[in-house]
PDB file of N, CA and C in Angstrom:
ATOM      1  N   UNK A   1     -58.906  39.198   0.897  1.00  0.00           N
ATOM      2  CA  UNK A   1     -59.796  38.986  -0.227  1.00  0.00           C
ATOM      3  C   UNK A   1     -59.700  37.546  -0.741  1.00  0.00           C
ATOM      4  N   UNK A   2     -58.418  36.904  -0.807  1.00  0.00           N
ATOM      5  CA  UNK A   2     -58.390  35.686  -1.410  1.00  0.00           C
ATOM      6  C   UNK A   2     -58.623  34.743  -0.365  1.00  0.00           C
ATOM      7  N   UNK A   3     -58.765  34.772   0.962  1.00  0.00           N
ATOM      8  CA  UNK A   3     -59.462  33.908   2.333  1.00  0.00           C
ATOM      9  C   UNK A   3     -60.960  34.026   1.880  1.00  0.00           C
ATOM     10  N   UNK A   4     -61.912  35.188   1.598  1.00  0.00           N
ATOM     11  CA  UNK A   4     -63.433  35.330   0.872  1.00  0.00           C
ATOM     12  C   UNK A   4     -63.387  34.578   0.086  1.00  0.00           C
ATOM     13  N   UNK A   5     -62.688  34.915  -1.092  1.00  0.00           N
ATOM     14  CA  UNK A   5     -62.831  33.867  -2.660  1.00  0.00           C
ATOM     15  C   UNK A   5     -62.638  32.327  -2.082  1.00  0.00           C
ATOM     16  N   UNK A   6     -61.872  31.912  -1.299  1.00  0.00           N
ATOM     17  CA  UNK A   6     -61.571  30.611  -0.732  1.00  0.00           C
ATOM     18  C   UNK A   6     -62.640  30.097  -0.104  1.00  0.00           C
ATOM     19  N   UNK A   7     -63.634  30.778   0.529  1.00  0.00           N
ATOM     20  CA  UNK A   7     -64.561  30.261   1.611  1.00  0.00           C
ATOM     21  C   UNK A   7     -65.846  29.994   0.663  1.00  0.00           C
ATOM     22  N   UNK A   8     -65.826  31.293  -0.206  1.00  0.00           N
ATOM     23  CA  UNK A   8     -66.815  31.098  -1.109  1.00  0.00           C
ATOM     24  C   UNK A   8     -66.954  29.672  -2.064  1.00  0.00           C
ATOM     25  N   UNK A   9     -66.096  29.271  -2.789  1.00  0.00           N
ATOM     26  CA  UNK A   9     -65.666  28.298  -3.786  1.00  0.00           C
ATOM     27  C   UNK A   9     -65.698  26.900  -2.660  1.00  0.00           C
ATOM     28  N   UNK A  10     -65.205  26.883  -1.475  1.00  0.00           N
ATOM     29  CA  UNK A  10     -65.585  25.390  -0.546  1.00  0.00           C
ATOM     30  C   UNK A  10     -66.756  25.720  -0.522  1.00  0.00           C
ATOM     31  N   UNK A  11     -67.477  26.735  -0.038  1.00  0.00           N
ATOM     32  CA  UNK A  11     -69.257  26.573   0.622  1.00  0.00           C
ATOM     33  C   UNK A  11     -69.448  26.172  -0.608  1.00  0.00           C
ATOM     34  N   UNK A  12     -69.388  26.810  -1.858  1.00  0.00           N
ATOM     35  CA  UNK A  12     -70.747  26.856  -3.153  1.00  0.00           C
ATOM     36  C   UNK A  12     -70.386  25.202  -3.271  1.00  0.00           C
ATOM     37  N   UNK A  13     -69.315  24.686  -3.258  1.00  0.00           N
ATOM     38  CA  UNK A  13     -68.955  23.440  -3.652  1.00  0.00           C
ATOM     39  C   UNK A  13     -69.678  22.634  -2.828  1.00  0.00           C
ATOM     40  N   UNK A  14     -69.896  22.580  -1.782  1.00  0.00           N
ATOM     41  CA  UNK A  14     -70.014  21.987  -0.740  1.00  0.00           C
ATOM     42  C   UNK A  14     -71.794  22.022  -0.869  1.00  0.00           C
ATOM     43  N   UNK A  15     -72.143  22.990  -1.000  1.00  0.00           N
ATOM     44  CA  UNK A  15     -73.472  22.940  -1.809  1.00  0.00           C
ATOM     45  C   UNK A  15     -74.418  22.140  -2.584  1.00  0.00           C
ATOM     46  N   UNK A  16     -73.575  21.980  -3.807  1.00  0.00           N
ATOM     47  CA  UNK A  16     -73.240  21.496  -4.989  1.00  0.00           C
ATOM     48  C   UNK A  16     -73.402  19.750  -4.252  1.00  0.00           C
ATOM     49  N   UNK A  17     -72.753  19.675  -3.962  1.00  0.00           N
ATOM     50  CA  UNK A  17     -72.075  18.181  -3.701  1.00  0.00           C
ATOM     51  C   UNK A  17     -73.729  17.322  -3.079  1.00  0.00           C
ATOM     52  N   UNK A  18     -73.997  18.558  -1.963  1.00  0.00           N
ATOM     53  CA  UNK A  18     -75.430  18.180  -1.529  1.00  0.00           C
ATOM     54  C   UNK A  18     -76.750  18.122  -2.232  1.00  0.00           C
ATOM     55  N   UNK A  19     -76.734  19.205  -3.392  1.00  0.00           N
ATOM     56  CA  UNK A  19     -77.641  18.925  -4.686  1.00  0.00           C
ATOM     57  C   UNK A  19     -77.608  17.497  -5.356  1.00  0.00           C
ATOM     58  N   UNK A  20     -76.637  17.466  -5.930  1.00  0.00           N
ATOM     59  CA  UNK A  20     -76.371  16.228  -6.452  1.00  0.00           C
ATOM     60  C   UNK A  20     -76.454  14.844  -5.951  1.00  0.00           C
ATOM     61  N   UNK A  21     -76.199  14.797  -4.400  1.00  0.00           N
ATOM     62  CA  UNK A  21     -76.421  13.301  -3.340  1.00  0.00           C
ATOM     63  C   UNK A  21     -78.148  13.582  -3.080  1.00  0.00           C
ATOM     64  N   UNK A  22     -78.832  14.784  -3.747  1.00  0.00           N
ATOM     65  CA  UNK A  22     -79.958  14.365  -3.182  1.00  0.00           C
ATOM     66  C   UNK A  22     -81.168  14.529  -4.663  1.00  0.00           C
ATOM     67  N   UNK A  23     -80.357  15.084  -5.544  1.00  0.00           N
ATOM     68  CA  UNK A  23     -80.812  14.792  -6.597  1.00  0.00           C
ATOM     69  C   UNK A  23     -82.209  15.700  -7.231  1.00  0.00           C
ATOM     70  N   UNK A  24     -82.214  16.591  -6.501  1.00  0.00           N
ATOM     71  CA  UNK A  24     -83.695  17.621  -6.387  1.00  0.00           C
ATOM     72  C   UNK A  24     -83.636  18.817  -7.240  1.00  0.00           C
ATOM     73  N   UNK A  25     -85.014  19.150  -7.829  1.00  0.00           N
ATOM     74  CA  UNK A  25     -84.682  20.287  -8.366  1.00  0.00           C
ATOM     75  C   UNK A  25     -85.961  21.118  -7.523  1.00  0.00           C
ATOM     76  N   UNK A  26     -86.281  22.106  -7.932  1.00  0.00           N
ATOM     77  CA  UNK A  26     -87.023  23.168  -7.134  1.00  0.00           C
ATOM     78  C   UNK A  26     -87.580  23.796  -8.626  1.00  0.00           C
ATOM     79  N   UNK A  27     -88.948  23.578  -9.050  1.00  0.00           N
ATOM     80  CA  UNK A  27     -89.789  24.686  -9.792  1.00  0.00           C
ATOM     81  C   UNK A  27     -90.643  25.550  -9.130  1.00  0.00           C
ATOM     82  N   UNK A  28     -90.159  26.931  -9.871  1.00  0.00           N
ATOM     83  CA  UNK A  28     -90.635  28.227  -9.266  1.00  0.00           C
ATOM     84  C   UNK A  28     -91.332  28.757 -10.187  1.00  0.00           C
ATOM     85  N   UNK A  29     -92.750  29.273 -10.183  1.00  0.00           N
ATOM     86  CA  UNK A  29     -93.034  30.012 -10.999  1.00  0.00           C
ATOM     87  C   UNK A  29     -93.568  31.522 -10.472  1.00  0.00           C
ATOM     88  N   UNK A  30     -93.115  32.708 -11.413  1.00  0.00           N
ATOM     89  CA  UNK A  30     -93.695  33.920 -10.578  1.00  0.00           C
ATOM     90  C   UNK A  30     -92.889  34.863 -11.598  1.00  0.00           C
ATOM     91  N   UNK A  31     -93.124  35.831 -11.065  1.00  0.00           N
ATOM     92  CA  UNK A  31     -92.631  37.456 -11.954  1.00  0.00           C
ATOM     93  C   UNK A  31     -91.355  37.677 -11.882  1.00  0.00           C
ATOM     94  N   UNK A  32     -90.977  37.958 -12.650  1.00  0.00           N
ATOM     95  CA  UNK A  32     -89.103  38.222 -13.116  1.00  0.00           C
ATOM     96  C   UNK A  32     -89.324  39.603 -12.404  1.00  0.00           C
ATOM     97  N   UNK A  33     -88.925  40.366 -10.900  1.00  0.00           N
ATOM     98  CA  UNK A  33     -89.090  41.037 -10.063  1.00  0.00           C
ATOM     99  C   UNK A  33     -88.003  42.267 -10.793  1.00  0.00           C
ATOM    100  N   UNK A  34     -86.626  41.818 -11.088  1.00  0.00           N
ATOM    101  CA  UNK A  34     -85.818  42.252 -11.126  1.00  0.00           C
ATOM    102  C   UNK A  34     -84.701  41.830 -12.318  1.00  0.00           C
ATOM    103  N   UNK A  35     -83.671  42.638 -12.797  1.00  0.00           N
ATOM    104  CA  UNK A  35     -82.715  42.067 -13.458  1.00  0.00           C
ATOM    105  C   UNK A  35     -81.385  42.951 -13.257  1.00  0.00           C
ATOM    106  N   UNK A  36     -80.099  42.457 -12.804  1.00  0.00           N
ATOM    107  CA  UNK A  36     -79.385  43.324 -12.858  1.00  0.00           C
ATOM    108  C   UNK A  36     -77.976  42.977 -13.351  1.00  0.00           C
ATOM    109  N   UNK A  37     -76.742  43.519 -13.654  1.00  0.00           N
ATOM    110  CA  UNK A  37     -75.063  42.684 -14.029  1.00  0.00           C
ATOM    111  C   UNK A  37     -74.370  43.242 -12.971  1.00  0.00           C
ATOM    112  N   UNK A  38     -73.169  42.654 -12.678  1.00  0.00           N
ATOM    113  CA  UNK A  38     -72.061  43.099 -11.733  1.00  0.00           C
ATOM    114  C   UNK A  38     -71.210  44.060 -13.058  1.00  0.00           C
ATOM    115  N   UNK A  39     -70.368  45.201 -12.792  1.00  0.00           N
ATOM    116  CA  UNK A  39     -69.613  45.598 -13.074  1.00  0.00           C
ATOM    117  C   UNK A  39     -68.012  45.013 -13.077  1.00  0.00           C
ATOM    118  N   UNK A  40     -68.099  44.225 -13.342  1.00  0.00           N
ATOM    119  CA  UNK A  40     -66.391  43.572 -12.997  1.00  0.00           C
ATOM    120  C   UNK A  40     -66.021  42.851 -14.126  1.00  0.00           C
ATOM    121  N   UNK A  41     -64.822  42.431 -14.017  1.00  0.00           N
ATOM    122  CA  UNK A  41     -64.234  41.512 -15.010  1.00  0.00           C
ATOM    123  C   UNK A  41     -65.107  40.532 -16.019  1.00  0.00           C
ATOM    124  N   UNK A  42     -65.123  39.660 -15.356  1.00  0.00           N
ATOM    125  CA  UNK A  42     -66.436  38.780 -15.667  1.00  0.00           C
ATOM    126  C   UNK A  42     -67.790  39.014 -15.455  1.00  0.00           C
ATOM    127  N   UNK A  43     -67.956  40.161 -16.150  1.00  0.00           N
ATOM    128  CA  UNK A  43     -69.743  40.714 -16.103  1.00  0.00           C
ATOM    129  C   UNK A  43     -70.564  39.212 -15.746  1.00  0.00           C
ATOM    130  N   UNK A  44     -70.950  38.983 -14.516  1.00  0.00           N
ATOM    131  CA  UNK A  44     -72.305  38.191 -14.196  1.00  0.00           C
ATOM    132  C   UNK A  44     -73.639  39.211 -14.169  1.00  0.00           C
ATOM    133  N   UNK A  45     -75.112  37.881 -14.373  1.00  0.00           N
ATOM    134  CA  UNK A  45     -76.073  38.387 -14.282  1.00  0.00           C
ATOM    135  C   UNK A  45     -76.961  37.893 -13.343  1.00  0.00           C
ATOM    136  N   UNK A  46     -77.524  38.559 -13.054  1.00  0.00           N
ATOM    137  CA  UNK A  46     -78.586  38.001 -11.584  1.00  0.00           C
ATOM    138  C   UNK A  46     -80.250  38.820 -12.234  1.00  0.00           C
ATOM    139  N   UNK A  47     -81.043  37.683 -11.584  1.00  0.00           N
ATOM    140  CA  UNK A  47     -82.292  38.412 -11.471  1.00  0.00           C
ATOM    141  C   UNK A  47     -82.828  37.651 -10.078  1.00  0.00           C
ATOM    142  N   UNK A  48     -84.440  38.747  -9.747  1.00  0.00           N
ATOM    143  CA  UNK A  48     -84.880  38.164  -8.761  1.00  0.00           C
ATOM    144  C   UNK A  48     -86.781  37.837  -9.385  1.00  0.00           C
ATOM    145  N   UNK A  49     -86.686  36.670  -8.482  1.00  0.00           N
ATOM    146  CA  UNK A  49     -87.980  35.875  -9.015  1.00  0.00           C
ATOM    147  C   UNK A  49     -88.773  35.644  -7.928  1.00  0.00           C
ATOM    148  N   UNK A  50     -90.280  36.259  -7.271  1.00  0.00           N
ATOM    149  CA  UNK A  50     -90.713  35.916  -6.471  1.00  0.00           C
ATOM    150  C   UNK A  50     -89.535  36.094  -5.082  1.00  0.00           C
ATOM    151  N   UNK A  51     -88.849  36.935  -5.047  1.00  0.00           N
ATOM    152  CA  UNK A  51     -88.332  37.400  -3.520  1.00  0.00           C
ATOM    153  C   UNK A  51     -86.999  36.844  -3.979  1.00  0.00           C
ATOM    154  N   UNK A  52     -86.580  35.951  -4.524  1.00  0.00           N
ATOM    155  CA  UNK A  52     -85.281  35.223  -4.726  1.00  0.00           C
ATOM    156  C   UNK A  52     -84.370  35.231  -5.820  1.00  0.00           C
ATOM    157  N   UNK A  53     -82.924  35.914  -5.422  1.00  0.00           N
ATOM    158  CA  UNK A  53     -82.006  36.074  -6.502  1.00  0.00           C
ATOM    159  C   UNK A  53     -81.297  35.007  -6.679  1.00  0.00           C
ATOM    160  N   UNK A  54     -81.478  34.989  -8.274  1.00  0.00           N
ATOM    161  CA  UNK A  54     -80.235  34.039  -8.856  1.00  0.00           C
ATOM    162  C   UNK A  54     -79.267  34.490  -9.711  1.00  0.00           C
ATOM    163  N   UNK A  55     -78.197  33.573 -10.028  1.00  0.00           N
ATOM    164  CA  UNK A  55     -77.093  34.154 -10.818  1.00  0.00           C
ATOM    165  C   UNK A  55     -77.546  33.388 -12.240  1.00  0.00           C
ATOM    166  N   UNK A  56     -78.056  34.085 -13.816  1.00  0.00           N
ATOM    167  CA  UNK A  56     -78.779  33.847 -14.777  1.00  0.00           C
ATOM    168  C   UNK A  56     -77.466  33.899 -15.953  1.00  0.00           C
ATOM    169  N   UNK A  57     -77.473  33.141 -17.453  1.00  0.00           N
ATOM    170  CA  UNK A  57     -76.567  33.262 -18.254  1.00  0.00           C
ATOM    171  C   UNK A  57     -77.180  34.552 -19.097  1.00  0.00           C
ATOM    172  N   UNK A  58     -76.162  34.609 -19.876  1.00  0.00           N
ATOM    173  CA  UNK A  58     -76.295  36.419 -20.086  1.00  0.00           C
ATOM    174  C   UNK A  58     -77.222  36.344 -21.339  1.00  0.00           C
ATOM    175  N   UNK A  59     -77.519  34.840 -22.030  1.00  0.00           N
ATOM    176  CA  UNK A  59     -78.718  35.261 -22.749  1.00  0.00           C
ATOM    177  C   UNK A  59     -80.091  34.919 -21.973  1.00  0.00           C
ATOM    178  N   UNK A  60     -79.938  34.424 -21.474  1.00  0.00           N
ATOM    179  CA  UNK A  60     -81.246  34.813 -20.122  1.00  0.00           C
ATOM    180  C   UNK A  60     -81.695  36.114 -19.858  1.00  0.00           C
ATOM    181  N   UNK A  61     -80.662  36.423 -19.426  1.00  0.00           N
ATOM    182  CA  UNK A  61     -80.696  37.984 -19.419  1.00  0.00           C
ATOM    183  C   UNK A  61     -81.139  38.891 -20.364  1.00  0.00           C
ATOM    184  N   UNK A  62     -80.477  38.574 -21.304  1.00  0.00           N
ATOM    185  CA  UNK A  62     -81.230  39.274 -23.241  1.00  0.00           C
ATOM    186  C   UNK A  62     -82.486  39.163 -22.762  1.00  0.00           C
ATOM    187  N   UNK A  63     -82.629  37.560 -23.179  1.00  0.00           N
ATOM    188  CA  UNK A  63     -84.127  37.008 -23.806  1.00  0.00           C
ATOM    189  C   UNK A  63     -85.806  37.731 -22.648  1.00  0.00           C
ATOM    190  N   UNK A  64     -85.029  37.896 -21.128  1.00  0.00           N
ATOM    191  CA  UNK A  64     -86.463  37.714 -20.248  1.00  0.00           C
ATOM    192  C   UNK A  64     -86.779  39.368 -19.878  1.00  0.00           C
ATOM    193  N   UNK A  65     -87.235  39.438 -19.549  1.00  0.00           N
ATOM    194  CA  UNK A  65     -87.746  41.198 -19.584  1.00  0.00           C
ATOM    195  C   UNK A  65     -88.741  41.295 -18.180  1.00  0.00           C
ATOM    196  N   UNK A  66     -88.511  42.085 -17.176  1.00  0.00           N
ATOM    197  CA  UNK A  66     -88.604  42.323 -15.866  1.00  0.00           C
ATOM    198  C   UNK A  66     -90.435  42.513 -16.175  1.00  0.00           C
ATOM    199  N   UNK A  67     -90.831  41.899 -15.198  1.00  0.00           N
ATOM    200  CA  UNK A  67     -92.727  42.199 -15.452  1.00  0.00           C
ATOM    201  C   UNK A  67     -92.899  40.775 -15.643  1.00  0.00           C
ATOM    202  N   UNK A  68     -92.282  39.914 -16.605  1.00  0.00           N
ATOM    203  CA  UNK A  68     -93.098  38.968 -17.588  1.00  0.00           C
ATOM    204  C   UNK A  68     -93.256  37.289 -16.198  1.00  0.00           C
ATOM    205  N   UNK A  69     -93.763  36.544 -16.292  1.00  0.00           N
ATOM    206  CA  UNK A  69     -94.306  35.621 -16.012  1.00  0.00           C
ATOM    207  C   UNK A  69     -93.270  34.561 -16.463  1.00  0.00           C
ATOM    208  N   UNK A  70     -92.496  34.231 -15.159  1.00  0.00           N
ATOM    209  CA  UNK A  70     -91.128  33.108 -15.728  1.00  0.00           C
ATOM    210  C   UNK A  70     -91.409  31.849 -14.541  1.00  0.00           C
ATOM    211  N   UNK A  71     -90.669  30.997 -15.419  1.00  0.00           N
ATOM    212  CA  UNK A  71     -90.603  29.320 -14.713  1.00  0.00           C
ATOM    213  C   UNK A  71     -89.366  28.772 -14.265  1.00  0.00           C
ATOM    214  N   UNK A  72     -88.767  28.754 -13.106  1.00  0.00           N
ATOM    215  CA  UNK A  72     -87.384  28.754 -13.054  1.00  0.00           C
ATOM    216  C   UNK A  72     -87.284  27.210 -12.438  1.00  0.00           C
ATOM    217  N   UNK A  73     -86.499  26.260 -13.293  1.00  0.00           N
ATOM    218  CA  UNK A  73     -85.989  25.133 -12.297  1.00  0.00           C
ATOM    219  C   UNK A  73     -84.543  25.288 -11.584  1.00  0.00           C
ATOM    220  N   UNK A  74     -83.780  24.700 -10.647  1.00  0.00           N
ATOM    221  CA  UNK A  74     -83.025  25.338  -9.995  1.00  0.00           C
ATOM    222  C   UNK A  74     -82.507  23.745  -8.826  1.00  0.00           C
ATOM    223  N   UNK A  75     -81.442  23.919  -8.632  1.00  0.00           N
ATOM    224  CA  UNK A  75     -80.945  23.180  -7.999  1.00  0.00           C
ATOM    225  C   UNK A  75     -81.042  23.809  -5.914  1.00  0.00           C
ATOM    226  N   UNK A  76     -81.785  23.319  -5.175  1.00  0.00           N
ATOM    227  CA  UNK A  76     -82.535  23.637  -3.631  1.00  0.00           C
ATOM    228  C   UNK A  76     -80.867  24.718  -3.142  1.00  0.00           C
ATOM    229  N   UNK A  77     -80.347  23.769  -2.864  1.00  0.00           N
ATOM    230  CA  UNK A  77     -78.995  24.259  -1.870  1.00  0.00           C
ATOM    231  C   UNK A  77     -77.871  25.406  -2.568  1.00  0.00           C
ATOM    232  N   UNK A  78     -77.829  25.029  -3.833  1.00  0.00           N
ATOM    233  CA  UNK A  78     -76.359  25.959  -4.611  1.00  0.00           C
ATOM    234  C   UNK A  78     -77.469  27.021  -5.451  1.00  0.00           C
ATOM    235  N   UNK A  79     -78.272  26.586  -5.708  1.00  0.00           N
ATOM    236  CA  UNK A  79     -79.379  27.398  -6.633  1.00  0.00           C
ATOM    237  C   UNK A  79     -78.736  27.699  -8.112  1.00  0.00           C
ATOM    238  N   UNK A  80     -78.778  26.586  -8.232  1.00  0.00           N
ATOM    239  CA  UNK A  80     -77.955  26.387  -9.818  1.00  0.00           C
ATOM    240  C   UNK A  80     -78.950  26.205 -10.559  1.00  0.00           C
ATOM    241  N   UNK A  81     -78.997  27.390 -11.702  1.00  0.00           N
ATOM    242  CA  UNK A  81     -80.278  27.766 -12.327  1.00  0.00           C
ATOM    243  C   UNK A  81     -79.829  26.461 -13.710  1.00  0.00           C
ATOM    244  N   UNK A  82     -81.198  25.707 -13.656  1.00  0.00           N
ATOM    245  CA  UNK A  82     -80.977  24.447 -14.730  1.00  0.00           C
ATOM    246  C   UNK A  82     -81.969  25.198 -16.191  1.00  0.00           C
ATOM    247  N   UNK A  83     -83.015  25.659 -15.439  1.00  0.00           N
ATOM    248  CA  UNK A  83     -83.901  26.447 -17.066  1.00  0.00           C
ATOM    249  C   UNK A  83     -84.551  27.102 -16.275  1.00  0.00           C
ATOM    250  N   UNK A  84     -84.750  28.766 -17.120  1.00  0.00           N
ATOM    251  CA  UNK A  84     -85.395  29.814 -16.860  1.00  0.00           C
ATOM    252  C   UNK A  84     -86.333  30.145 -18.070  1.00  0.00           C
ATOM    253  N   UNK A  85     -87.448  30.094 -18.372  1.00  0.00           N
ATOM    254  CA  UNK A  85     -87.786  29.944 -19.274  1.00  0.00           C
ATOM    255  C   UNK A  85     -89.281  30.743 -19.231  1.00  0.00           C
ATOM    256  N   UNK A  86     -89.878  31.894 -20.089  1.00  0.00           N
ATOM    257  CA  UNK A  86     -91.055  32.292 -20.152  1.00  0.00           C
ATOM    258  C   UNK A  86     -92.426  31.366 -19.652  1.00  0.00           C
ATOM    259  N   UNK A  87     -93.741  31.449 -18.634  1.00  0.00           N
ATOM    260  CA  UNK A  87     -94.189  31.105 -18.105  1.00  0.00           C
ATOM    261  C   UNK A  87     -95.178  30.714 -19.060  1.00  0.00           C
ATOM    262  N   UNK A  88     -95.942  29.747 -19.550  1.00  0.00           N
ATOM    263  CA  UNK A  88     -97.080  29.617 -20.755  1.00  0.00           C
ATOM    264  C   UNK A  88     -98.098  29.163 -20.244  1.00  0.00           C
TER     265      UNK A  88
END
């Protein structure tokens, strides 16, 4: 389990590193498909937007409501959600 957690934390990093040397963000706009939390320690939240899950902060989660019309900016490679925000 702690070889997983290890591989995970170099890739996402490694990710990361490539967002940032290339400086890009990615706007998505489309239907909040989905919303769901992990059961664990550190309750995370994920939703899916137009086919694609991300990991969302938990007032994200409050605030957006599955159906509605959202705008997601996002970092290409790590998918590091920068603003999720109702679609206007």
């Amino acid at each position: 389990m702690a070889g997983l957690a290890l591989y995970r934390f170099f890739h996402t990093h490694a990710r990361t590193r490539q967002d940032l040397a290339e400086g890009q963000t990615v706007v998505l706009r489309g239907m909040l498909e989905t919303k769901r939390q992990t059961a664990n320690d550190s309750s995370d939240y994920f939703c899916t937007i137009s086919g694609e899950e991300f990991e969302i902060s938990f007032e994200q989660y409050q605030t957006l409501a599955v159906g509605q019309t959202v705008e997601i900016h996002f970092a290409p490679h790590s998918q590091y959600v920068f603003t999720l925000i109702p679609a206007v």
